[in-house]
PDB file of N, CA and C in Angstrom:
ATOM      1  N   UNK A   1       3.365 163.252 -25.343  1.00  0.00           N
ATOM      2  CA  UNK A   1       3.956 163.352 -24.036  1.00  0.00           C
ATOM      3  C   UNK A   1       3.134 164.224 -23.099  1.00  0.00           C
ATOM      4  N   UNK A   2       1.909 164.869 -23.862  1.00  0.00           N
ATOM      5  CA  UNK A   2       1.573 166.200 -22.840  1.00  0.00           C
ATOM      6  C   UNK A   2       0.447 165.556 -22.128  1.00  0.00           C
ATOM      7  N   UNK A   3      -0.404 164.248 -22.878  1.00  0.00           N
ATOM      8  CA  UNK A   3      -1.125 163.534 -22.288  1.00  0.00           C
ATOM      9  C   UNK A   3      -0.974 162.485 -21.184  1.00  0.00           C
ATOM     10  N   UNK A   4       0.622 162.209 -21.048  1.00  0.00           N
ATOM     11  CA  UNK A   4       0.577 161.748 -19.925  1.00  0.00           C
ATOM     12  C   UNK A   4       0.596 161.608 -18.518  1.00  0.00           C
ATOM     13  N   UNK A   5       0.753 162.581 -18.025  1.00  0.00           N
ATOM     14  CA  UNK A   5       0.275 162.903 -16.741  1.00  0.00           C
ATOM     15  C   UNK A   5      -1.276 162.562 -16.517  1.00  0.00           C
ATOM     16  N   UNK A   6      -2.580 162.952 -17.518  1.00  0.00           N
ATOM     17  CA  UNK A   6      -3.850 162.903 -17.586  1.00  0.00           C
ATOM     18  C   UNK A   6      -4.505 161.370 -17.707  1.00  0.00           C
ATOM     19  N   UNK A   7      -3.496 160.332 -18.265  1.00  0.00           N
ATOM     20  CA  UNK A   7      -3.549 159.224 -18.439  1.00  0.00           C
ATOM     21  C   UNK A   7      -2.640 158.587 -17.312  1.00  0.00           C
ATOM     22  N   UNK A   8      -2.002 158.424 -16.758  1.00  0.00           N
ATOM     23  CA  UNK A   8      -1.859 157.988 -15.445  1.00  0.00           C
ATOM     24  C   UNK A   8      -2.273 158.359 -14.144  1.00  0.00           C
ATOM     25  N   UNK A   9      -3.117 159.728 -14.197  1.00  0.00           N
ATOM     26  CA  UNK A   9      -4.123 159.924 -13.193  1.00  0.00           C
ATOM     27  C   UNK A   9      -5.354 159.156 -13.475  1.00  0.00           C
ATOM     28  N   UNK A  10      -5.849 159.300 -14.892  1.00  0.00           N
ATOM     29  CA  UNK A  10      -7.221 158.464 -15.211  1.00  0.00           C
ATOM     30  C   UNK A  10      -7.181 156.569 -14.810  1.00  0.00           C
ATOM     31  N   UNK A  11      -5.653 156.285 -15.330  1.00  0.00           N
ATOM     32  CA  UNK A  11      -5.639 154.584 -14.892  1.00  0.00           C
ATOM     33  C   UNK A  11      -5.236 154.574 -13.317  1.00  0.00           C
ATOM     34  N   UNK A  12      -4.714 155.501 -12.617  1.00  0.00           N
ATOM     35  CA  UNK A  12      -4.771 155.579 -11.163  1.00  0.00           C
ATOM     36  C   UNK A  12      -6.151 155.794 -10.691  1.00  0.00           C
ATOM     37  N   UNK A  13      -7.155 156.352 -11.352  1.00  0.00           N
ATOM     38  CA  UNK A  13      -8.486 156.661 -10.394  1.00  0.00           C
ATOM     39  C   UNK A  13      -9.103 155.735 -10.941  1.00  0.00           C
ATOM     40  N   UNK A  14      -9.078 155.148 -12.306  1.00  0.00           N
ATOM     41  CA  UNK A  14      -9.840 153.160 -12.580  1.00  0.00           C
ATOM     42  C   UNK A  14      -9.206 152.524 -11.764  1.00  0.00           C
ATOM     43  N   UNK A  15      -7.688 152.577 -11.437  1.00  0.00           N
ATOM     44  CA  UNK A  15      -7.330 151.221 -10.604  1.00  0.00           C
ATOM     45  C   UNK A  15      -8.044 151.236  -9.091  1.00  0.00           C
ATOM     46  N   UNK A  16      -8.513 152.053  -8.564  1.00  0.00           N
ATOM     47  CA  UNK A  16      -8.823 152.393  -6.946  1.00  0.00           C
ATOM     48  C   UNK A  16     -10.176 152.384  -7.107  1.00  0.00           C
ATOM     49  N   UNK A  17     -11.026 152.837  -7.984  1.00  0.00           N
ATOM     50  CA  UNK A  17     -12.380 152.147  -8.557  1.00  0.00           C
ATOM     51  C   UNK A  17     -12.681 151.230  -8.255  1.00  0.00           C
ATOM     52  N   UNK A  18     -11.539 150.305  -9.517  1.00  0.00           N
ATOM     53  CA  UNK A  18     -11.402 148.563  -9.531  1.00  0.00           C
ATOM     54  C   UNK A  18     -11.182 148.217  -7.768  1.00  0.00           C
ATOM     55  N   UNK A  19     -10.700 148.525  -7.063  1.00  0.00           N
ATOM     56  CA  UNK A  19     -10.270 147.949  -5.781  1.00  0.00           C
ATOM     57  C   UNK A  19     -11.101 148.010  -4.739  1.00  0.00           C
ATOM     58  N   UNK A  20     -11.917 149.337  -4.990  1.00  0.00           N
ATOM     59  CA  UNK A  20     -13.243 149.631  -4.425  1.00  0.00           C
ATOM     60  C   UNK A  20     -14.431 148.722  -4.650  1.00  0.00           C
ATOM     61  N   UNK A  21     -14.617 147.894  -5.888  1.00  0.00           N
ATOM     62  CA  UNK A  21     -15.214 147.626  -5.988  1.00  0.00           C
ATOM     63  C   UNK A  21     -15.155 145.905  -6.092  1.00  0.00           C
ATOM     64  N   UNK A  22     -14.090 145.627  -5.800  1.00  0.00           N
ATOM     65  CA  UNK A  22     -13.328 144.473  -5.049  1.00  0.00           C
ATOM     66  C   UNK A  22     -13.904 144.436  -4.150  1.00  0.00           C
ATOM     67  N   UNK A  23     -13.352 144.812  -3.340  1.00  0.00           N
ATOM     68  CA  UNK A  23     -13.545 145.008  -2.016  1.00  0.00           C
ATOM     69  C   UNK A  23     -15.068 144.904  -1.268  1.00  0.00           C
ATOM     70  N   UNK A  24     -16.019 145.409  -1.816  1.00  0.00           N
ATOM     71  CA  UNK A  24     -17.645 145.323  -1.700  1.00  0.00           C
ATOM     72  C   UNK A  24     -18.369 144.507  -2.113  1.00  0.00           C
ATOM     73  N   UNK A  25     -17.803 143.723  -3.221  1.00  0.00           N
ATOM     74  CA  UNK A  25     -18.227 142.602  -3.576  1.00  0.00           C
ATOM     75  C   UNK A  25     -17.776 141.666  -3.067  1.00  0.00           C
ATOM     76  N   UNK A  26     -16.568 141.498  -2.549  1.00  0.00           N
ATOM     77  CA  UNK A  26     -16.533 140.706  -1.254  1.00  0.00           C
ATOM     78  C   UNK A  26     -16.722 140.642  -0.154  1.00  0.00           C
ATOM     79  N   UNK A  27     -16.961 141.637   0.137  1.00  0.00           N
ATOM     80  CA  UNK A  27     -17.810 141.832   1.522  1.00  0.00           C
ATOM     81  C   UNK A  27     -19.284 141.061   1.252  1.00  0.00           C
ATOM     82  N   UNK A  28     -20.259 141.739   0.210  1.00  0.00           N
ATOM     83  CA  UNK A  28     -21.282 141.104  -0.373  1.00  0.00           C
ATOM     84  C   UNK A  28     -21.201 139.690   0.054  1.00  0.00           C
ATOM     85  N   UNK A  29     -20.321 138.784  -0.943  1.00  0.00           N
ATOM     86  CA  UNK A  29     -19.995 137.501  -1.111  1.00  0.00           C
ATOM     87  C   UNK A  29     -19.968 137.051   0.630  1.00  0.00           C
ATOM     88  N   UNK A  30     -19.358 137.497   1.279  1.00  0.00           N
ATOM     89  CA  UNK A  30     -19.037 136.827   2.567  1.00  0.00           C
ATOM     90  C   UNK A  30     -20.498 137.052   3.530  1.00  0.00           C
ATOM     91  N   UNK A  31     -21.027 137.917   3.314  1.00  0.00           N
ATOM     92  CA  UNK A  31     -22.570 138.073   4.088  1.00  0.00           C
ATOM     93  C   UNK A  31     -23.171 137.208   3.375  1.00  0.00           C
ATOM     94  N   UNK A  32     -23.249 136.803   1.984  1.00  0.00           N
ATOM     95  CA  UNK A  32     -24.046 135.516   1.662  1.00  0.00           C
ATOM     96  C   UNK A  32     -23.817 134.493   2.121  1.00  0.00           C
ATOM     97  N   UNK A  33     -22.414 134.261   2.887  1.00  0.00           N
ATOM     98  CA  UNK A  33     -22.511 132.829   3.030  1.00  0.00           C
ATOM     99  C   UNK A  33     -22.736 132.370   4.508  1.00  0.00           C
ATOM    100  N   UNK A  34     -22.665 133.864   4.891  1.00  0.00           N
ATOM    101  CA  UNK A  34     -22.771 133.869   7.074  1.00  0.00           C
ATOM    102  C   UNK A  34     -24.717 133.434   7.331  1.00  0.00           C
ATOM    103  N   UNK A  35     -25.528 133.808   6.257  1.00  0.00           N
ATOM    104  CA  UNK A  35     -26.836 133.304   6.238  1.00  0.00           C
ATOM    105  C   UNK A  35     -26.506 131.936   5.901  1.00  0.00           C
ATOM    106  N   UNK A  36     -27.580 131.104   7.323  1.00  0.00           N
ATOM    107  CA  UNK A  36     -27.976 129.838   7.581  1.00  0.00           C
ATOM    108  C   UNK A  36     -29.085 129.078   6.994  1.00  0.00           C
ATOM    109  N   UNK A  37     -28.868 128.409   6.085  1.00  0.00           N
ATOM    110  CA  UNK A  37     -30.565 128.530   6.067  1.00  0.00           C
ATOM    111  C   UNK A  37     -30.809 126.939   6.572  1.00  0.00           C
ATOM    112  N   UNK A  38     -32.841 126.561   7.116  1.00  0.00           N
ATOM    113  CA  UNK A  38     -32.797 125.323   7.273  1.00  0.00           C
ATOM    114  C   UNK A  38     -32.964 124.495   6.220  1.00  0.00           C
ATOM    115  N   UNK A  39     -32.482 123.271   6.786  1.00  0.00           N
ATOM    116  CA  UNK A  39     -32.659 122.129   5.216  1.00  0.00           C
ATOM    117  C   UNK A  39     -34.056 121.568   5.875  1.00  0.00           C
ATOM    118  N   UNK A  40     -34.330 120.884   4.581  1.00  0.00           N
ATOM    119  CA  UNK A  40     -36.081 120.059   4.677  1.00  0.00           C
ATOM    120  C   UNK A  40     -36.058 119.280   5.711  1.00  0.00           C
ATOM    121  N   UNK A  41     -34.959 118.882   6.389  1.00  0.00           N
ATOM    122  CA  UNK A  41     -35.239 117.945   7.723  1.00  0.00           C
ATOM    123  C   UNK A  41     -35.432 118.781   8.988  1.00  0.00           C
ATOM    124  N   UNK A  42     -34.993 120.142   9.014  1.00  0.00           N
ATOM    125  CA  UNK A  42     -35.121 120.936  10.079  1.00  0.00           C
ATOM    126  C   UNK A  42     -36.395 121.449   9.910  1.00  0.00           C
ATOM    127  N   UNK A  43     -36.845 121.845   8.649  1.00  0.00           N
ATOM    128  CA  UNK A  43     -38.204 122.277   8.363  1.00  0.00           C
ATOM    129  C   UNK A  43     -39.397 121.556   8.777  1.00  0.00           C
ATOM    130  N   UNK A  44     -39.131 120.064   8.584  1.00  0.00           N
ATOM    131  CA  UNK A  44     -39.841 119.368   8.772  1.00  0.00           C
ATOM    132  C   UNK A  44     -39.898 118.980  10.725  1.00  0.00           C
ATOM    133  N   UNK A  45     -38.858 118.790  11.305  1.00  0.00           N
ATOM    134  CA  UNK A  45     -39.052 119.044  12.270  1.00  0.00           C
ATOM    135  C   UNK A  45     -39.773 119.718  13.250  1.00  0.00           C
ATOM    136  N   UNK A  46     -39.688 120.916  12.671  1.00  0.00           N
ATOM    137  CA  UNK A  46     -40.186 122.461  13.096  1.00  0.00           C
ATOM    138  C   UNK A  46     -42.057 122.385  12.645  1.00  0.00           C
ATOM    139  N   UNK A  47     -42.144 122.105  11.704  1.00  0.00           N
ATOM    140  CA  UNK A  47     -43.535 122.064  11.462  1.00  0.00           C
ATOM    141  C   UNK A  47     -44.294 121.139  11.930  1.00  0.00           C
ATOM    142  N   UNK A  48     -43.604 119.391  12.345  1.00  0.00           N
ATOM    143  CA  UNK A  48     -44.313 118.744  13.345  1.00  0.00           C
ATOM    144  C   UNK A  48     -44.338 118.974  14.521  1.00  0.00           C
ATOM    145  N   UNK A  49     -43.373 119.620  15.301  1.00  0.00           N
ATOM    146  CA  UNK A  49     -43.958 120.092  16.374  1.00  0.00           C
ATOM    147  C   UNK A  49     -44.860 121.348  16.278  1.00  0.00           C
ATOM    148  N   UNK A  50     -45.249 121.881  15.171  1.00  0.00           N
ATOM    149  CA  UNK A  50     -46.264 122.927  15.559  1.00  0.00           C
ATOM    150  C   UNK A  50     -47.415 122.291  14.887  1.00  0.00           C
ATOM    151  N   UNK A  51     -47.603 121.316  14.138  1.00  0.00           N
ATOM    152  CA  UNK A  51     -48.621 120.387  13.892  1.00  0.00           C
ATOM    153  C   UNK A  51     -49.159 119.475  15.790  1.00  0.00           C
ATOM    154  N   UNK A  52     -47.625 119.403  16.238  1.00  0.00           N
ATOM    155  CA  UNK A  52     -47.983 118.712  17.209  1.00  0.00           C
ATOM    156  C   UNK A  52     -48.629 119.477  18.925  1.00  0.00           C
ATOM    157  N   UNK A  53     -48.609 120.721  18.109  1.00  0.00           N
ATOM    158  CA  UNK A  53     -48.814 121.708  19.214  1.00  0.00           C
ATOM    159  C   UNK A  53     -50.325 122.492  18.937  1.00  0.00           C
ATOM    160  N   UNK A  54     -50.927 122.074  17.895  1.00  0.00           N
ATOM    161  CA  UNK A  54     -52.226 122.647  17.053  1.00  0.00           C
ATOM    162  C   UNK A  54     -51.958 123.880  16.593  1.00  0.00           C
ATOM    163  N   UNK A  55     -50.713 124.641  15.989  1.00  0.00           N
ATOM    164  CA  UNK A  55     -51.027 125.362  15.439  1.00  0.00           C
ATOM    165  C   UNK A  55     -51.148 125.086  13.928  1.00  0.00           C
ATOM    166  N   UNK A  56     -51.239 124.329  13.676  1.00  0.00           N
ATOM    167  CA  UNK A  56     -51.312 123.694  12.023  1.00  0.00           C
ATOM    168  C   UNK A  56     -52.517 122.639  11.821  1.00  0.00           C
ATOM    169  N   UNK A  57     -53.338 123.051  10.722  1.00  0.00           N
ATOM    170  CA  UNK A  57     -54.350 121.582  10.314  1.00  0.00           C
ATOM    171  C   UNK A  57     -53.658 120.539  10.185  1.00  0.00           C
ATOM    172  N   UNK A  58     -54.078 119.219  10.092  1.00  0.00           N
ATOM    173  CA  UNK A  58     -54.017 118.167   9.315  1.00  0.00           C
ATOM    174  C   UNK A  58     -53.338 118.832   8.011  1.00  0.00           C
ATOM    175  N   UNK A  59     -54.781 118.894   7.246  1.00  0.00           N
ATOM    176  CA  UNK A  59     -54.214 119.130   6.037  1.00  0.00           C
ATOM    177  C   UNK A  59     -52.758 120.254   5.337  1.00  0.00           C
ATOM    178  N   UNK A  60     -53.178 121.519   6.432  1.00  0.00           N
ATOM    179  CA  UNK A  60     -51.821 122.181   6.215  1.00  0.00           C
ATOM    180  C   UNK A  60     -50.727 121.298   6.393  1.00  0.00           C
ATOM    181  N   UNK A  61     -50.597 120.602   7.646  1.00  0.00           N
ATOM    182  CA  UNK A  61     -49.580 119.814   7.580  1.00  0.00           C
ATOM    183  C   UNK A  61     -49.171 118.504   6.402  1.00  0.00           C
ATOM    184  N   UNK A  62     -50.174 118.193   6.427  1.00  0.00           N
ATOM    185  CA  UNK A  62     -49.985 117.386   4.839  1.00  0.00           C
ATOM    186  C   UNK A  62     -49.431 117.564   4.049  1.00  0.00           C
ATOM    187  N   UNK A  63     -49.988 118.784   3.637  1.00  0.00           N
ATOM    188  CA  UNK A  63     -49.088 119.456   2.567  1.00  0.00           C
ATOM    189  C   UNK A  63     -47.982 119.817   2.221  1.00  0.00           C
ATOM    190  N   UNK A  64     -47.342 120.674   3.698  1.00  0.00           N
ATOM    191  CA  UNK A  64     -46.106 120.903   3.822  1.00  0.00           C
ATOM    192  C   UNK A  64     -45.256 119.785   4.256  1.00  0.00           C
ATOM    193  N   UNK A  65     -45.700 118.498   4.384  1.00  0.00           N
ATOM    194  CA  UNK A  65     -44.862 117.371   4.227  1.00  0.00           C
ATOM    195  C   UNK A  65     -44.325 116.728   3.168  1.00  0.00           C
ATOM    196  N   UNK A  66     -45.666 116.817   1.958  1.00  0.00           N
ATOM    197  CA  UNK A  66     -45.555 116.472   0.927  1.00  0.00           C
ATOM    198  C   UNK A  66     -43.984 117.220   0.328  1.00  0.00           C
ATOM    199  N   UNK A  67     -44.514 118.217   0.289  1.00  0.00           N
ATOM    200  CA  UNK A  67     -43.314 119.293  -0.368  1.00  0.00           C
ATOM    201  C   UNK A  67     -41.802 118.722   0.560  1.00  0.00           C
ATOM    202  N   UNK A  68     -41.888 119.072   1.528  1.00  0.00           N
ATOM    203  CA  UNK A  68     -40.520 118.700   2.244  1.00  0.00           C
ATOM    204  C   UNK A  68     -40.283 117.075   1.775  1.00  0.00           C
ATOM    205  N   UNK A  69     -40.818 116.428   2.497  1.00  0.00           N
ATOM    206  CA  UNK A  69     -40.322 115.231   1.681  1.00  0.00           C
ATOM    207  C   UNK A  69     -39.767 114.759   0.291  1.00  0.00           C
ATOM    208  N   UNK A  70     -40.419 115.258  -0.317  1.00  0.00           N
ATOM    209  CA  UNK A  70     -39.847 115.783  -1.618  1.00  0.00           C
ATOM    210  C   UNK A  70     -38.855 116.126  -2.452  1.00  0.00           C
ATOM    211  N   UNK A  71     -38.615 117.446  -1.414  1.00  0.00           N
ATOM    212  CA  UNK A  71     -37.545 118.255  -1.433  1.00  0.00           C
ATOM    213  C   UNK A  71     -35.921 117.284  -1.091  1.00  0.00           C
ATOM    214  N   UNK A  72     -36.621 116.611   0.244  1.00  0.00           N
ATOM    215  CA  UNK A  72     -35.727 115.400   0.841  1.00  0.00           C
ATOM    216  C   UNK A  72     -35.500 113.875   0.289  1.00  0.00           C
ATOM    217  N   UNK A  73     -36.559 113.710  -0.725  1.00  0.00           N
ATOM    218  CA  UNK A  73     -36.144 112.706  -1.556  1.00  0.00           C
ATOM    219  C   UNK A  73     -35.450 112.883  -2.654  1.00  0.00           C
ATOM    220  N   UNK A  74     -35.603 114.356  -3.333  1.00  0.00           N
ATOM    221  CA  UNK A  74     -34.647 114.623  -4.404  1.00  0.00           C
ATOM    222  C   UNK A  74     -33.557 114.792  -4.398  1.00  0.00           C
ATOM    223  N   UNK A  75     -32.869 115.212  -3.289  1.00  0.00           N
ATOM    224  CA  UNK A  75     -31.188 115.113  -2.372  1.00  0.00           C
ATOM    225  C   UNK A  75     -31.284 114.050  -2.389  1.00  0.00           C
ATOM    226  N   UNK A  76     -31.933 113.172  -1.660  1.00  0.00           N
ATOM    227  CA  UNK A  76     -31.121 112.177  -1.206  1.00  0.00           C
ATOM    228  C   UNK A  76     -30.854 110.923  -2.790  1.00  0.00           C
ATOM    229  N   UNK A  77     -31.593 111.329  -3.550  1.00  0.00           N
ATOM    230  CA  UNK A  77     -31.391 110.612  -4.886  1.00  0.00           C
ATOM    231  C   UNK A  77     -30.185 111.356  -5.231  1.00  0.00           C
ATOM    232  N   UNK A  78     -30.056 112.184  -5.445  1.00  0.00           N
ATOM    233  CA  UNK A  78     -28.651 113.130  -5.721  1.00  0.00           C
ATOM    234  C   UNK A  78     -27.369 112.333  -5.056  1.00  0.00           C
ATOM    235  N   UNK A  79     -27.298 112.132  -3.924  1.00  0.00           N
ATOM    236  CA  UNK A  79     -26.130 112.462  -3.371  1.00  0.00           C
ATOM    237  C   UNK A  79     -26.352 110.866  -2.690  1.00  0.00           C
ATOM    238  N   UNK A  80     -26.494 109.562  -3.086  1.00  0.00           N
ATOM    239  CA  UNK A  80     -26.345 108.467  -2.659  1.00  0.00           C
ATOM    240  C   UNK A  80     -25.324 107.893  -2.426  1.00  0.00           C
ATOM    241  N   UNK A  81     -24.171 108.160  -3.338  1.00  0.00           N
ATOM    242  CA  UNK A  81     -22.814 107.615  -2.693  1.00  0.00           C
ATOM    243  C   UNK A  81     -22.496 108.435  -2.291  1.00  0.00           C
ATOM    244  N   UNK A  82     -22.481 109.380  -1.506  1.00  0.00           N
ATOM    245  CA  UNK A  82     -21.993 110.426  -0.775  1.00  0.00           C
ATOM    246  C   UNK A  82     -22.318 110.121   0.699  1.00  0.00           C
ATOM    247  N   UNK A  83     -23.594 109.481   1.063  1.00  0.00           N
ATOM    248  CA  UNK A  83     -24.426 109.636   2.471  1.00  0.00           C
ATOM    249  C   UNK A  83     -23.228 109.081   3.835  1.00  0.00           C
ATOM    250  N   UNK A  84     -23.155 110.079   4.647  1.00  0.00           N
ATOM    251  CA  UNK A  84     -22.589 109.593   5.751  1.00  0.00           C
ATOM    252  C   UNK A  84     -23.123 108.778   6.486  1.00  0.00           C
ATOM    253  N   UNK A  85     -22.985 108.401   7.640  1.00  0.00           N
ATOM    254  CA  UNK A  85     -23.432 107.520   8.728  1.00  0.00           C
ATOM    255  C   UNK A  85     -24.588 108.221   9.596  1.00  0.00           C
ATOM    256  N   UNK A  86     -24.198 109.596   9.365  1.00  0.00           N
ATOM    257  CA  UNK A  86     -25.207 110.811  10.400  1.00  0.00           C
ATOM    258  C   UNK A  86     -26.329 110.490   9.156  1.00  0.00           C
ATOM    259  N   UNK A  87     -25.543 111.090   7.976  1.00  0.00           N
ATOM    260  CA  UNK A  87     -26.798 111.448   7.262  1.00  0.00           C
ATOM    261  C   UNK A  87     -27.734 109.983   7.132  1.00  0.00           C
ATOM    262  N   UNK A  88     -27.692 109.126   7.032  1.00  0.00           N
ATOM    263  CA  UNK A  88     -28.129 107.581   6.933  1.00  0.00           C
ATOM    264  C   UNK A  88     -29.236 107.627   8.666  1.00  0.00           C
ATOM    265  N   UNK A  89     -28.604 107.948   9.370  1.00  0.00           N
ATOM    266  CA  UNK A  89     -29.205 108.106  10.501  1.00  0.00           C
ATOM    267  C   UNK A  89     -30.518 109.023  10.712  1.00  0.00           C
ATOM    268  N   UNK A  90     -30.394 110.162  10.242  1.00  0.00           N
ATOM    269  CA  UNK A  90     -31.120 111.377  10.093  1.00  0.00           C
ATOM    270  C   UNK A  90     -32.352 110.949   9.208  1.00  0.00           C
ATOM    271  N   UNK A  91     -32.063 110.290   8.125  1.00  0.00           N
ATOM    272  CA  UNK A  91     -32.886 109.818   6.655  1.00  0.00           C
ATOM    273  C   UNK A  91     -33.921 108.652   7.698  1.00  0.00           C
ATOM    274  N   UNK A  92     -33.276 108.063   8.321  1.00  0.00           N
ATOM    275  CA  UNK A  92     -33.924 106.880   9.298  1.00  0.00           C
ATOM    276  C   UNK A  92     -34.900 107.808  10.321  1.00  0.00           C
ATOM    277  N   UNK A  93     -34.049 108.763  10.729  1.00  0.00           N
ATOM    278  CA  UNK A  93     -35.481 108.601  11.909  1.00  0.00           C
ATOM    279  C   UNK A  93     -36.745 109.907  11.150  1.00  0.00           C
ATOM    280  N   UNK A  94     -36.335 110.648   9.955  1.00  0.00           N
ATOM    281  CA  UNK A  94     -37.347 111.283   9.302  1.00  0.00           C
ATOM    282  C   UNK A  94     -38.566 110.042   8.644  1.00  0.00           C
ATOM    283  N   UNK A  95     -37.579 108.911   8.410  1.00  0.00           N
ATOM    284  CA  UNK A  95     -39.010 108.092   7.728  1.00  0.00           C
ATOM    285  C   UNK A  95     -39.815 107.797   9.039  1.00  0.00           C
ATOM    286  N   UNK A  96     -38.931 107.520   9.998  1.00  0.00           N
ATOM    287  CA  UNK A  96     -40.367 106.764  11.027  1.00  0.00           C
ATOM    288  C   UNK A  96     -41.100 107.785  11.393  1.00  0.00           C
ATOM    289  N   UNK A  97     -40.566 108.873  11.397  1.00  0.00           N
ATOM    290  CA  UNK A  97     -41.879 110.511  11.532  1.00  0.00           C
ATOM    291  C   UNK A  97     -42.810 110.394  10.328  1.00  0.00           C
ATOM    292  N   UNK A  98     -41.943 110.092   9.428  1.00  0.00           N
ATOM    293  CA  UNK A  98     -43.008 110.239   8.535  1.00  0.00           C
ATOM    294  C   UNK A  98     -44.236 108.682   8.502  1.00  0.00           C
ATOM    295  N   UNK A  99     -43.812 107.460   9.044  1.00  0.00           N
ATOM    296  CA  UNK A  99     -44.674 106.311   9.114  1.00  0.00           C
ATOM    297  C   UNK A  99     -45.454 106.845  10.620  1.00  0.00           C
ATOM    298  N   UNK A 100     -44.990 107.337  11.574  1.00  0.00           N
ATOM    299  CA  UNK A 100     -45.667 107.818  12.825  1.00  0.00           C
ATOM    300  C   UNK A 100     -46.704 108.894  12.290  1.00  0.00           C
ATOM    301  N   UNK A 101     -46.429 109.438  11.608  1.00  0.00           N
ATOM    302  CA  UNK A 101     -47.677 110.606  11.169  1.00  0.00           C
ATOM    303  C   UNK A 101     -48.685 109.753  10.526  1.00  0.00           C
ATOM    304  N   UNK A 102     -48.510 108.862   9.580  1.00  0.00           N
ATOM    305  CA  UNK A 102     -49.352 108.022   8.697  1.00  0.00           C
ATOM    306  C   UNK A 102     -50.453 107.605   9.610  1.00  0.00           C
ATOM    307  N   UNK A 103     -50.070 107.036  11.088  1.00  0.00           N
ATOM    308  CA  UNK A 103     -51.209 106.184  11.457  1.00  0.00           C
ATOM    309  C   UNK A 103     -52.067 106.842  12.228  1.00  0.00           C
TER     310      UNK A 103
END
């Protein structure tokens, strides 16, 4: 009996611990998800106009098409019965960038 006072202060200062540390890890959690990031079609966007502006070689640009495309063919194998009407749209006008760069 003489220990309990010492044991309901100790599980009172773990429980407010525990809540503390709730609490920060969700905060954590919610700043991960407020970061945007771009997908390979925005990337790719972004890098033909600076291909289209000379700050990029040929070949740099090559390269970083290769990869993005890539990146954008392996989604879109993923997620085929899924594709919306946008996304179907979007997939369309990245190929003719990508047949417009070809020639």
């Amino acid at each position: 009996m003489e220990h309990l006072p010492g044991l309901i202060l100790a599980f009172t200062g773990l429980a407010i611990f525990a809540a503390i540390a709730w609490y920060i890890l969700g905060k954590i959690r919610r700043s991960g998800r407020d970061v945007k990031t771009a997908s390979s079609e925005e990337l790719l966007a972004q890098f033909t106009q600076m291909y289209d502006d000379g700050e990029l070689s040929k070949e740099e640009f090559r390269l970083i098409k290769l990869y993005l495309v890539s990146n954008i063919s392996a989604a879109a194998d993923l997620s085929k019965e899924e594709k919306t009407p946008e996304e179907d749209a979007r997939e369309a006008h990245l190929q003719e960038l990508l047949r417009s760069e070809r020639r």
